[in-house]
N, C-alpha and C. Protein backbone atom coordinates (compact mmCIF):
# COMPACT_ATOMS: atom_id res chain seq x y z
N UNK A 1 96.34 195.81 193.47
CA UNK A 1 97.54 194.97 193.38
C UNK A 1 98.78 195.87 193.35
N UNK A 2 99.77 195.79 194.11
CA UNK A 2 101.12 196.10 193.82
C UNK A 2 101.68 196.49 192.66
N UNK A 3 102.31 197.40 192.52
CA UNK A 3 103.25 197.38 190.93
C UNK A 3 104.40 197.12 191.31
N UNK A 4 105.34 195.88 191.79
CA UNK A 4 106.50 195.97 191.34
C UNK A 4 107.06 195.08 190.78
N UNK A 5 108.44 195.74 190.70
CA UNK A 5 109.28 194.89 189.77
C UNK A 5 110.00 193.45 190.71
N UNK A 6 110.36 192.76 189.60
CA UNK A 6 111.01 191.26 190.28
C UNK A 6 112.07 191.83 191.00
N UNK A 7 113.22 192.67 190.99
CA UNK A 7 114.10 193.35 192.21
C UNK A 7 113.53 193.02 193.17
N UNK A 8 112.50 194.15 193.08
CA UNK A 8 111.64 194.75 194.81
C UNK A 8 111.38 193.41 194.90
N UNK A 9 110.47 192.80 194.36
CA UNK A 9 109.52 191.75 195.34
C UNK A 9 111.20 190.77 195.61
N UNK A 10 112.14 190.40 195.08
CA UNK A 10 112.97 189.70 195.70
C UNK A 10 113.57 190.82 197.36
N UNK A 11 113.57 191.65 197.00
CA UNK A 11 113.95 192.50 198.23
C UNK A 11 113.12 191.67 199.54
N UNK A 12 111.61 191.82 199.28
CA UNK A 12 110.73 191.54 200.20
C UNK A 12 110.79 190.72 200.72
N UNK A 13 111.33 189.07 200.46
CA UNK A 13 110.76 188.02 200.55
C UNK A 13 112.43 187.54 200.83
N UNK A 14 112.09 187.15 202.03
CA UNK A 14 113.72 186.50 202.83
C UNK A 14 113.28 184.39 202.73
N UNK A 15 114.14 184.13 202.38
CA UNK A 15 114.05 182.76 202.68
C UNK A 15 114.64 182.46 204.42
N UNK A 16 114.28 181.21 204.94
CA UNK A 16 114.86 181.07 206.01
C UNK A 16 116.35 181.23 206.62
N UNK A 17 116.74 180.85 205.62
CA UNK A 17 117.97 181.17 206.06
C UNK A 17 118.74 182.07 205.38
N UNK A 18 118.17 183.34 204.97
CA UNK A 18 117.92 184.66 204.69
C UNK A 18 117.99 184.97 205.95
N UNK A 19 116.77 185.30 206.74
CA UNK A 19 116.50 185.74 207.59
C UNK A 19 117.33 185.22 208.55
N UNK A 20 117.62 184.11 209.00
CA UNK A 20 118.58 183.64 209.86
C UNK A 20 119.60 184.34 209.81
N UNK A 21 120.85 184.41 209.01
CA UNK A 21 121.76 185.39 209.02
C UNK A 21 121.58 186.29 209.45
N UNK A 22 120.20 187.32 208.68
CA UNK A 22 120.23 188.98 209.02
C UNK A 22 120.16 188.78 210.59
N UNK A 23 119.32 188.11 211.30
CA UNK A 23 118.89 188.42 212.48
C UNK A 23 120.53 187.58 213.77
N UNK A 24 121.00 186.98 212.86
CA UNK A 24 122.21 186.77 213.45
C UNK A 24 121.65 184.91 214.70
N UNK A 25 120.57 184.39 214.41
CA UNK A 25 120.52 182.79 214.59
C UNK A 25 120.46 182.07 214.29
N UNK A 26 119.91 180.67 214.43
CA UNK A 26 120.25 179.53 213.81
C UNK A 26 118.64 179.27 213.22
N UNK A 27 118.37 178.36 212.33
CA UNK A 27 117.12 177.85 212.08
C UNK A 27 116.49 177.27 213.31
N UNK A 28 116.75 177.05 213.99
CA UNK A 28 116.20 176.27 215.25
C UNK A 28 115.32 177.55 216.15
N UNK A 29 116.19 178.06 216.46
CA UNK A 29 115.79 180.05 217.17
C UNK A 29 114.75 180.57 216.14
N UNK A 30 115.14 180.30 214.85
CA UNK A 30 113.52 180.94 214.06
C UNK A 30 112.40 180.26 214.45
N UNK A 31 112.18 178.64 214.70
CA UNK A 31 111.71 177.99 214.87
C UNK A 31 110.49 178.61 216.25
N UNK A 32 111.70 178.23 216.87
CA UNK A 32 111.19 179.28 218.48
C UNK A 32 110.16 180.29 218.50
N UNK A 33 110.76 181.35 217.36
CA UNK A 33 110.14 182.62 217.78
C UNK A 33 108.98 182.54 216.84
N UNK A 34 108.85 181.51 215.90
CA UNK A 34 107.34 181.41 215.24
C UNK A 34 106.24 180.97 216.05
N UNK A 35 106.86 179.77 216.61
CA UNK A 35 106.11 179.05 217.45
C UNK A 35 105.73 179.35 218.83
N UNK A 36 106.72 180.36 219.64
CA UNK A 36 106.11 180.98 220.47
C UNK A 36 105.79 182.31 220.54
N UNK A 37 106.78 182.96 219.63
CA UNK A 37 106.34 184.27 219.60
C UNK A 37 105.31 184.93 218.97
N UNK A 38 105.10 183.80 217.63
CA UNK A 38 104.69 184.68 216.66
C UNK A 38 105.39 185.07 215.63
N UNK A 39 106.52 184.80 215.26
CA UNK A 39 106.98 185.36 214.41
C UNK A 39 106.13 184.85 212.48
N UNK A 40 105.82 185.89 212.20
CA UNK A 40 104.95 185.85 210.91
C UNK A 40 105.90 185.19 209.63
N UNK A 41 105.24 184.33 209.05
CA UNK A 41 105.88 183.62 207.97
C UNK A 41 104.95 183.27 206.84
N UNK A 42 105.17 182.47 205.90
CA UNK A 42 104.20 182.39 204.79
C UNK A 42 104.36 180.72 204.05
N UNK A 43 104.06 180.09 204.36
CA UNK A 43 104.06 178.45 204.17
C UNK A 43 103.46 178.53 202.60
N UNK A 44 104.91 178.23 201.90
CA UNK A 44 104.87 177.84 200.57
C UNK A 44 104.55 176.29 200.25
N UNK A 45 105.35 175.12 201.09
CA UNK A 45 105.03 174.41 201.45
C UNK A 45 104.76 173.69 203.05
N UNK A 46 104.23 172.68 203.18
CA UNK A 46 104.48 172.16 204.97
C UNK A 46 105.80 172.51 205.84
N UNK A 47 106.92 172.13 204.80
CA UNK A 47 108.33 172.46 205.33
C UNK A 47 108.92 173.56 204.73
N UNK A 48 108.59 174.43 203.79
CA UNK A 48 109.09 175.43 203.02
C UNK A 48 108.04 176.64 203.83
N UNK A 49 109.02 177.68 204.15
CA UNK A 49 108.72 179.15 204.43
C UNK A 49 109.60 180.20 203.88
N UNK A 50 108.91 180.95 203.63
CA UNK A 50 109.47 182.56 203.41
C UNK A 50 108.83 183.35 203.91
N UNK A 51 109.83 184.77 204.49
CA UNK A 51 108.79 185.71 204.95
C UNK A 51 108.97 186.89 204.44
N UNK A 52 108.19 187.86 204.80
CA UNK A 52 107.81 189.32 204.25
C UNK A 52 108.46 190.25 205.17
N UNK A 53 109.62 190.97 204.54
CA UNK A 53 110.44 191.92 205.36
C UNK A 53 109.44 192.97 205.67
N UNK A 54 108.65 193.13 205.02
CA UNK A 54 107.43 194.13 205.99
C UNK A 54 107.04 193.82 207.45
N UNK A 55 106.53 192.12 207.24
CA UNK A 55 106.09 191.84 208.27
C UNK A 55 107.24 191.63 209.58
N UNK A 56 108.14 191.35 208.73
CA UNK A 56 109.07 190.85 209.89
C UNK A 56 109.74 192.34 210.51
N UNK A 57 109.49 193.28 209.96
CA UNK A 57 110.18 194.36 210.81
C UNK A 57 109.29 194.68 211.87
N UNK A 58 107.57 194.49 211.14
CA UNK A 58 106.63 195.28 212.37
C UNK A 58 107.20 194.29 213.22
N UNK A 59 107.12 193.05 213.02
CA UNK A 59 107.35 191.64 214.30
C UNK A 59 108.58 192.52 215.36
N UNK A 60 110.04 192.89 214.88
CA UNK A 60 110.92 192.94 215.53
C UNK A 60 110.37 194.33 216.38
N UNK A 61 109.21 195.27 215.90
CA UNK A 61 108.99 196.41 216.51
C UNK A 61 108.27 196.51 217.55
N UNK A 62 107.13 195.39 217.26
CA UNK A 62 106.28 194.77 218.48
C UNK A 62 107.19 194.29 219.66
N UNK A 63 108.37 194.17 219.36
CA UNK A 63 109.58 192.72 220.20
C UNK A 63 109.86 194.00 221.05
N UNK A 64 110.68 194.84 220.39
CA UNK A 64 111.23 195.24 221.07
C UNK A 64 110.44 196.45 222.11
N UNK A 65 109.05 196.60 221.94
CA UNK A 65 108.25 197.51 223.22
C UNK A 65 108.02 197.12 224.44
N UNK A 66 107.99 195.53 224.10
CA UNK A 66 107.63 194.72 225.08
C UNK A 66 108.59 194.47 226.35
């Protein structure tokens, strides 16, 4: 298991529209790139997501080789 502190793990964990900002689109465009791209997320509930800035960087690293 992990050791960290509540900081870090808030570091980790972007809400949607967290991530929307950083990446500079709308909720709709996240939508998109889950559903076709792949973009990795973590279903807290049916309509509730958050994701893992780990995952989401490999995601943008995979993006951009292609």
């Amino acid at each position: 298991m992990l050791n960290l502190s509540l900081e870090k793990l808030e570091d980790l964990i972007l809400t949607e529209e967290n991530l929307a900002a950083i990446l500079g689109v709308n909720v709709k465009q996240l939508a998109y790139l889950r559903k076709e791209k792949g973009l990795p997320c973590v279903y807290i509930t049916r309509q509730t997501r958050v994701y893992l800035s780990p995952e989401i960087y490999q995601f943008l690293e995979k993006l951009s080789e292609a």
